[in-house]
PDB file of N, CA and C in Angstrom:
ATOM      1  N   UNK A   1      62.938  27.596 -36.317  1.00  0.00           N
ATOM      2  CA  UNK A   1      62.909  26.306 -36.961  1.00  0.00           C
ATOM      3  C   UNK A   1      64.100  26.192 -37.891  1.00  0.00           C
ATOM      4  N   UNK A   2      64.728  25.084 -37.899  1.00  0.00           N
ATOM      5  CA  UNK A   2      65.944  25.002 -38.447  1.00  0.00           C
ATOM      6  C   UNK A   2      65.227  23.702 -40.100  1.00  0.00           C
ATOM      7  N   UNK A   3      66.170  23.875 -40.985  1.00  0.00           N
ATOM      8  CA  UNK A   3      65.510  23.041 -42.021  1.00  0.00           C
ATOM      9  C   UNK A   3      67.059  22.198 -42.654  1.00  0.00           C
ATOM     10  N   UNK A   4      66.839  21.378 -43.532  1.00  0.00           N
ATOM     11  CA  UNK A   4      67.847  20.730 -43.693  1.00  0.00           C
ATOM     12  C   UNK A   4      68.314  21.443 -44.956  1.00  0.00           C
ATOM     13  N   UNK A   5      69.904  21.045 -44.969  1.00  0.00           N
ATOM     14  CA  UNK A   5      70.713  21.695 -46.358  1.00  0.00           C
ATOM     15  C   UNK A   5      70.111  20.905 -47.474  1.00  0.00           C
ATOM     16  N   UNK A   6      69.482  21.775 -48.482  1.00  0.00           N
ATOM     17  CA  UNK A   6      68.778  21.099 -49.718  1.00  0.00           C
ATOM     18  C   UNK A   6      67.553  20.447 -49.868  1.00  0.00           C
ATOM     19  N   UNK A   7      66.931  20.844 -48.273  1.00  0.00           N
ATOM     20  CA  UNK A   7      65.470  20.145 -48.299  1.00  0.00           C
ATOM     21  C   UNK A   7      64.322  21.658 -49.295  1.00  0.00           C
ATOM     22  N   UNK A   8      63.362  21.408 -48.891  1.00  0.00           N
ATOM     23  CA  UNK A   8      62.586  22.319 -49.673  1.00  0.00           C
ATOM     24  C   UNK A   8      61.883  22.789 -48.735  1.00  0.00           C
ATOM     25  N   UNK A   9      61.882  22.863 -47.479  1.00  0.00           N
ATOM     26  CA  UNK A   9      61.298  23.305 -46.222  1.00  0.00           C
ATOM     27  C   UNK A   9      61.520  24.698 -45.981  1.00  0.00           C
ATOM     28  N   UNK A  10      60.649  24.862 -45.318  1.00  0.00           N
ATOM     29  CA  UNK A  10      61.053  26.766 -44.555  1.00  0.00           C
ATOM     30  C   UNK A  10      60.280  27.891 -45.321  1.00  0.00           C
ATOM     31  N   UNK A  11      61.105  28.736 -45.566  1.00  0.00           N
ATOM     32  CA  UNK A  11      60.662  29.876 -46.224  1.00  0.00           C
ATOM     33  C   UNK A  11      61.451  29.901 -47.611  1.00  0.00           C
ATOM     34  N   UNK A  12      60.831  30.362 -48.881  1.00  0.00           N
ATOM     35  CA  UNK A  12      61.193  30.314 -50.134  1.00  0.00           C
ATOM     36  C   UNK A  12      60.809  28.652 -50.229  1.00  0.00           C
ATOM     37  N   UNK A  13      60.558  28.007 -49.844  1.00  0.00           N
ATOM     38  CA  UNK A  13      61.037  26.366 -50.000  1.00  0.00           C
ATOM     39  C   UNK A  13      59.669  25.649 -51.099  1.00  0.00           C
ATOM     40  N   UNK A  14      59.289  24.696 -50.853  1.00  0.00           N
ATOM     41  CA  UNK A  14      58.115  24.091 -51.551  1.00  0.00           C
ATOM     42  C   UNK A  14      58.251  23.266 -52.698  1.00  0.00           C
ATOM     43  N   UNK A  15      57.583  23.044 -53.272  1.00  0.00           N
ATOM     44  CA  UNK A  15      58.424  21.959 -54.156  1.00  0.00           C
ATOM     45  C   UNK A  15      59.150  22.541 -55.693  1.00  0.00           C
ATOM     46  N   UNK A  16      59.730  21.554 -56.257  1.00  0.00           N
ATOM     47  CA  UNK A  16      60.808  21.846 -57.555  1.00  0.00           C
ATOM     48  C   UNK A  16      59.759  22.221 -58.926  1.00  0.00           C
ATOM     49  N   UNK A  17      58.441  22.115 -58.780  1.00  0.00           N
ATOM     50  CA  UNK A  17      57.945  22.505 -59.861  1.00  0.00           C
ATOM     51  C   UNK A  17      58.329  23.928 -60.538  1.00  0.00           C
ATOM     52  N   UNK A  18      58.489  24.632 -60.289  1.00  0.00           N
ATOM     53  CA  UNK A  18      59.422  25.862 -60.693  1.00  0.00           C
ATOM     54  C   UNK A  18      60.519  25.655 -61.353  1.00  0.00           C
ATOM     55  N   UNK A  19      61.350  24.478 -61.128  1.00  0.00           N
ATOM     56  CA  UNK A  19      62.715  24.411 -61.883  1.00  0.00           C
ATOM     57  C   UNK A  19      62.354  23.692 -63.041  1.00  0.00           C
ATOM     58  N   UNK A  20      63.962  24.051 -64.300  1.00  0.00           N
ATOM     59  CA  UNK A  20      63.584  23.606 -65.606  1.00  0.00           C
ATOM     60  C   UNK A  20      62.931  22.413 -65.852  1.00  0.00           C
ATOM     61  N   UNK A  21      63.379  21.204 -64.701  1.00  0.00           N
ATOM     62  CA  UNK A  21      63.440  20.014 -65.029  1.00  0.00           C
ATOM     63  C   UNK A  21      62.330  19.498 -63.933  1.00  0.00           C
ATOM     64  N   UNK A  22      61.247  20.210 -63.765  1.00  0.00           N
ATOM     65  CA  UNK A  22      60.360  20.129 -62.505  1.00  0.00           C
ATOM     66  C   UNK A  22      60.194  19.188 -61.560  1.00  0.00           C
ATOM     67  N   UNK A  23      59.551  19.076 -60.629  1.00  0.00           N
ATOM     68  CA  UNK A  23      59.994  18.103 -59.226  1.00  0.00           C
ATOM     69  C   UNK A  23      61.054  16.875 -59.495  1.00  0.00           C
ATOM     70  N   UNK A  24      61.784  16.793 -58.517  1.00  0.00           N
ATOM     71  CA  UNK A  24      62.240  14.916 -58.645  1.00  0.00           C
ATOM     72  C   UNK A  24      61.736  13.819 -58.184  1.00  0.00           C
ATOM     73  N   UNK A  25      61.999  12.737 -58.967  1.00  0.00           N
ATOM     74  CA  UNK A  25      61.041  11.533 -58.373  1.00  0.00           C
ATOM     75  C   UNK A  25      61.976  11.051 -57.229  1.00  0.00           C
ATOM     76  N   UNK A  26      60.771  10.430 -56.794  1.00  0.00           N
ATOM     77  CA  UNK A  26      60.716   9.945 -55.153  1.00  0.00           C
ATOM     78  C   UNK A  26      61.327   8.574 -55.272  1.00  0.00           C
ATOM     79  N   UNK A  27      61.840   8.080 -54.675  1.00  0.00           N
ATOM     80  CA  UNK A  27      62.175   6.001 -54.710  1.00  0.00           C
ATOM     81  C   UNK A  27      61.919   6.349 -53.121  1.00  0.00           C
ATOM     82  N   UNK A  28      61.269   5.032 -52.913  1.00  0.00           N
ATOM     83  CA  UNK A  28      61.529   4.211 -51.011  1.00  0.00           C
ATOM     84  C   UNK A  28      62.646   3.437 -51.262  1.00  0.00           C
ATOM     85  N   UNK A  29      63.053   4.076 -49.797  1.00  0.00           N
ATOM     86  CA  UNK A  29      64.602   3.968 -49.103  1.00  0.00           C
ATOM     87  C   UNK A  29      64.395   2.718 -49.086  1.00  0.00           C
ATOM     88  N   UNK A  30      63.789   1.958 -49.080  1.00  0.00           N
ATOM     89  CA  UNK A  30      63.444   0.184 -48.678  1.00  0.00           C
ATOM     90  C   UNK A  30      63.657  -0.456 -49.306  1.00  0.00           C
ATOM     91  N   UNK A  31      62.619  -0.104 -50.647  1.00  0.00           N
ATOM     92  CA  UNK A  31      61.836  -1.257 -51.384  1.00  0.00           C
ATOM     93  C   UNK A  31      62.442  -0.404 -53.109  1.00  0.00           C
ATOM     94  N   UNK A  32      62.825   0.709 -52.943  1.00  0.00           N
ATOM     95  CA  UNK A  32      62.746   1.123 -54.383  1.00  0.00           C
ATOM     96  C   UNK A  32      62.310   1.686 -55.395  1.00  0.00           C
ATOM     97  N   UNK A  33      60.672   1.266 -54.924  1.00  0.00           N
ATOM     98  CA  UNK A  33      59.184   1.752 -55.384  1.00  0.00           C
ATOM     99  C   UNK A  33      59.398   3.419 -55.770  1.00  0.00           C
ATOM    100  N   UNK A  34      59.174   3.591 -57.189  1.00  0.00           N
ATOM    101  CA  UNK A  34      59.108   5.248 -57.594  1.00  0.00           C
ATOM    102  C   UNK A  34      57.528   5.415 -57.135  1.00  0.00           C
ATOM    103  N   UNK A  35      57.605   6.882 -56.441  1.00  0.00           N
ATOM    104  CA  UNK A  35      56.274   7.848 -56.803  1.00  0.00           C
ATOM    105  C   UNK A  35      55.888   7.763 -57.835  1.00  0.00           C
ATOM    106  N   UNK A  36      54.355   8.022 -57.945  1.00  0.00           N
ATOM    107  CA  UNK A  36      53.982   8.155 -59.511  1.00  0.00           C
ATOM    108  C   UNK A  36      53.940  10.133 -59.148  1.00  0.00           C
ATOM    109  N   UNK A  37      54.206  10.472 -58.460  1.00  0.00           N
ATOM    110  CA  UNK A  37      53.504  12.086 -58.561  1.00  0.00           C
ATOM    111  C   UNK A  37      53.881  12.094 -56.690  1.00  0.00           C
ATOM    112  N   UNK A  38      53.500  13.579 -56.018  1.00  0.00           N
ATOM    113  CA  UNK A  38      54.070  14.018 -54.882  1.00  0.00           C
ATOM    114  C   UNK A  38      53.567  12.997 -53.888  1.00  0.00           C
ATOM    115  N   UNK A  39      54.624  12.255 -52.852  1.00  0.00           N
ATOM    116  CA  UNK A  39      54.310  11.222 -51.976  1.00  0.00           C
ATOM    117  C   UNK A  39      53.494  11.258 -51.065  1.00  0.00           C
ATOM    118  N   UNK A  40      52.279  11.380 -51.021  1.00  0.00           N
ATOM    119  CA  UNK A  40      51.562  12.754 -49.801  1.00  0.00           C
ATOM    120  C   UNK A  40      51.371  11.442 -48.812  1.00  0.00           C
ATOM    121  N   UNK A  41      51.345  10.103 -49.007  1.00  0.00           N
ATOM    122  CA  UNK A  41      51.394   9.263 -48.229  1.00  0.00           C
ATOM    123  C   UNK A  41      52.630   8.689 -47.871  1.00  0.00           C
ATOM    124  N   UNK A  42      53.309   8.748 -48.052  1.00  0.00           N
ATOM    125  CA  UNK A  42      54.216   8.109 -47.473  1.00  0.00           C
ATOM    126  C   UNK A  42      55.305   8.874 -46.246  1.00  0.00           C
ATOM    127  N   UNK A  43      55.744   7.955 -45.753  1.00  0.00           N
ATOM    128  CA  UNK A  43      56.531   8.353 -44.285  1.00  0.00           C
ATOM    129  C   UNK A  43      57.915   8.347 -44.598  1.00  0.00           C
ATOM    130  N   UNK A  44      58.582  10.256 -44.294  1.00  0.00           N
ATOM    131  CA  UNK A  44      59.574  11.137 -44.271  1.00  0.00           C
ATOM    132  C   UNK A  44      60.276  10.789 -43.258  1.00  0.00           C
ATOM    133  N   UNK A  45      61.994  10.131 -43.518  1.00  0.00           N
ATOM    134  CA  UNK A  45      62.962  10.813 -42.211  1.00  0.00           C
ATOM    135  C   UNK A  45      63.647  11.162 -42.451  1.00  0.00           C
ATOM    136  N   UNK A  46      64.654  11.631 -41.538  1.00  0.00           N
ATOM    137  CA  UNK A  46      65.931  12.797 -41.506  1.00  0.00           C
ATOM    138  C   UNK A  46      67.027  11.585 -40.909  1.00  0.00           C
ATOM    139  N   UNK A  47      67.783  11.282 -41.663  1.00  0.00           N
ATOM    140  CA  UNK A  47      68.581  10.434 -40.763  1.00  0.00           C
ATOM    141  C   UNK A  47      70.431  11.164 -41.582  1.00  0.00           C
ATOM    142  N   UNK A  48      70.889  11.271 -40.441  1.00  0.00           N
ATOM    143  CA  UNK A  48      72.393  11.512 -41.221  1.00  0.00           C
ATOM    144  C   UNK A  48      72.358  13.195 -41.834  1.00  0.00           C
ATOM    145  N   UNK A  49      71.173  13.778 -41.523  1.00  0.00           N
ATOM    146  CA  UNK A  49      71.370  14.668 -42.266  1.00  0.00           C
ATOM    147  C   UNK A  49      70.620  14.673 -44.240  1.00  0.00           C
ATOM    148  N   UNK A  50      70.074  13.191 -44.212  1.00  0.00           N
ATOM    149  CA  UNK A  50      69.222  12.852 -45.316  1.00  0.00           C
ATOM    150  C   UNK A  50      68.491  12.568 -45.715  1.00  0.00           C
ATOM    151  N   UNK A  51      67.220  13.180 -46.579  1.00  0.00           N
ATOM    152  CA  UNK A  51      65.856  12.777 -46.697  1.00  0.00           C
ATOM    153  C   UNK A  51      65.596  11.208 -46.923  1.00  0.00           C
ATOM    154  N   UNK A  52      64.819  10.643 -46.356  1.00  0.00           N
ATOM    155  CA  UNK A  52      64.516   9.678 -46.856  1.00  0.00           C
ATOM    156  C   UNK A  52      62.941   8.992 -46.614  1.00  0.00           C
ATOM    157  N   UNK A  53      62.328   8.707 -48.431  1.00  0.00           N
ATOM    158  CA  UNK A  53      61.318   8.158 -47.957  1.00  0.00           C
ATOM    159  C   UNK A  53      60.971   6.537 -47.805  1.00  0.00           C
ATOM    160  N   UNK A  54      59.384   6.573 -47.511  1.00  0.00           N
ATOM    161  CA  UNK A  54      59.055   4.668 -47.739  1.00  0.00           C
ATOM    162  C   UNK A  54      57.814   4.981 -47.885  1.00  0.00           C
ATOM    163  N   UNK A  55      57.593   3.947 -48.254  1.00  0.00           N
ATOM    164  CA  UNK A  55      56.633   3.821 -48.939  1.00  0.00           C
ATOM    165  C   UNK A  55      55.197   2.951 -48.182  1.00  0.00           C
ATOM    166  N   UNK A  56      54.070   3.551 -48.615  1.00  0.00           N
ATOM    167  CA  UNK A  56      53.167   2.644 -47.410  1.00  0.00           C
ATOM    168  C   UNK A  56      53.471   1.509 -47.238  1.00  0.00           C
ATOM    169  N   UNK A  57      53.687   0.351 -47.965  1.00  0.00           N
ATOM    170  CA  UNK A  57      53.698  -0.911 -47.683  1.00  0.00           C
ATOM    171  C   UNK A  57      55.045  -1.345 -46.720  1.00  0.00           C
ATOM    172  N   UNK A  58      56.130  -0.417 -47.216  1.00  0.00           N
ATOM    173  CA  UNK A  58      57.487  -0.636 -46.057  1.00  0.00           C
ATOM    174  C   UNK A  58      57.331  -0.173 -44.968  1.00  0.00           C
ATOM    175  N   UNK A  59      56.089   1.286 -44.754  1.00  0.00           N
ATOM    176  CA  UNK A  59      56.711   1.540 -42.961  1.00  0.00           C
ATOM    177  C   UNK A  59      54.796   1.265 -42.530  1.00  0.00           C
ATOM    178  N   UNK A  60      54.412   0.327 -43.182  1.00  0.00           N
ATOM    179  CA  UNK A  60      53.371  -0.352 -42.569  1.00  0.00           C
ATOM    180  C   UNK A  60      54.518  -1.766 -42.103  1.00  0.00           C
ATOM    181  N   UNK A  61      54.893  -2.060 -42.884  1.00  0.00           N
ATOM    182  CA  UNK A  61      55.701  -3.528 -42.394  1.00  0.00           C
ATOM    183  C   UNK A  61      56.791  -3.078 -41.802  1.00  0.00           C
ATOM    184  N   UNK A  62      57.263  -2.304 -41.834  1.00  0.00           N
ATOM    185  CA  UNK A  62      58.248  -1.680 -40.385  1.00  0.00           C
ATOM    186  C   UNK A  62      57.758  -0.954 -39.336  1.00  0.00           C
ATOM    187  N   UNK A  63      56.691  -0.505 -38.767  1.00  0.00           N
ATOM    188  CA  UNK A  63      56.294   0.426 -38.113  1.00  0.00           C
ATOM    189  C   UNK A  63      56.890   0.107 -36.700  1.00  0.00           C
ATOM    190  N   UNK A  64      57.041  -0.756 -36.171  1.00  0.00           N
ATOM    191  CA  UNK A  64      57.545  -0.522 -35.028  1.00  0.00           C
ATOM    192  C   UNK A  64      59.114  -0.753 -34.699  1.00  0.00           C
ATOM    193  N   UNK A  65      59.566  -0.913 -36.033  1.00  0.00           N
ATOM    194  CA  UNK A  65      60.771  -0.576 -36.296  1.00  0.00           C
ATOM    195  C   UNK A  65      61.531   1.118 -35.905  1.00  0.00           C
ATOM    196  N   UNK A  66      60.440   1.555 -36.962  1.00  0.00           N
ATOM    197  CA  UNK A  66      59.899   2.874 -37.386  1.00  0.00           C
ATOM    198  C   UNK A  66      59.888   4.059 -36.105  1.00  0.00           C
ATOM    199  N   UNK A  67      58.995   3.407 -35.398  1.00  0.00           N
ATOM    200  CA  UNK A  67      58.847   3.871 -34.075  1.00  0.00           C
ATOM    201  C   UNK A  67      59.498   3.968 -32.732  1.00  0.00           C
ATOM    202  N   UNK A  68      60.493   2.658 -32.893  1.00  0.00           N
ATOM    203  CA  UNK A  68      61.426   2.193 -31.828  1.00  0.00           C
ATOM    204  C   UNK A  68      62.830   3.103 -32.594  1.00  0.00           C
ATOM    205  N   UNK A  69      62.589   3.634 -33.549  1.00  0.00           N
ATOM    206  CA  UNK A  69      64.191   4.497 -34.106  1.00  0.00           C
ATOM    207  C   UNK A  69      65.239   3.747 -34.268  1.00  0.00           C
ATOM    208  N   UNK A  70      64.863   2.288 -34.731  1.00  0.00           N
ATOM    209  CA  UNK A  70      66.073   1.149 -35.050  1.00  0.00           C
ATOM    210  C   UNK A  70      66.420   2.076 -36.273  1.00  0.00           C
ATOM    211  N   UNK A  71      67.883   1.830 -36.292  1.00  0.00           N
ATOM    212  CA  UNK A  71      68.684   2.139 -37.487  1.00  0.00           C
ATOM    213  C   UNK A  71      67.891   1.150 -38.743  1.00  0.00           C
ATOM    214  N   UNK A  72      67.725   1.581 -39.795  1.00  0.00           N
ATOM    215  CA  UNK A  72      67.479   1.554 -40.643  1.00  0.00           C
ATOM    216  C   UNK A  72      67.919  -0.247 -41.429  1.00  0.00           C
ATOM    217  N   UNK A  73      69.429  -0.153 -41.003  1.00  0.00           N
ATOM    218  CA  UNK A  73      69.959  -1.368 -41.511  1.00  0.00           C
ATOM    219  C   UNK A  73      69.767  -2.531 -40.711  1.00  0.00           C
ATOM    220  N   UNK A  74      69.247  -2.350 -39.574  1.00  0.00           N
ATOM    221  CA  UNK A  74      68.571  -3.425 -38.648  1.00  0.00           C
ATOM    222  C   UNK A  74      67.570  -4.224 -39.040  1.00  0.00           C
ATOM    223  N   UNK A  75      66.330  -3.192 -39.878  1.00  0.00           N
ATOM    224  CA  UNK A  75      64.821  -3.598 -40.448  1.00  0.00           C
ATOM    225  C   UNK A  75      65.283  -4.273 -42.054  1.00  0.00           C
TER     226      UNK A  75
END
């Protein structure tokens, strides 16, 4: 399994609570919307080589955007 440069995946990985300045907040790639705390709902992609999330209400209203793998700047 291969993981991305700077993701928190794999082995050693998991989240930033360990560091001084503990986890970072989340924004949707969409809409903007901060996490209040870890996104356990919301929908993860890899595009470019870069995390990106959304937030329920954006990839409920994009989902078949979402699904069809339209570029991002299309939706």
């Amino acid at each position: 399994m291969t993981t991305v440069p700077g993701s928190s995946d794999g082995p050693g990985g998991g989240d930033d609570s360990g560091s001084p300045t503990g986890p970072h907040p989340v924004d949707c790639a969409h809409c903007g919307t901060r996490a209040e705390g870890p996104p356990l709902t919301w929908t993860c992609s890899v595009e470019n080589g870069t995390r990106h999330y959304l937030c329920d209400r954006c990839a409920r209203e994009n989902l078949r955007a979402i699904e069809g793998r339209l570029d991002p700047a299309w939706w």
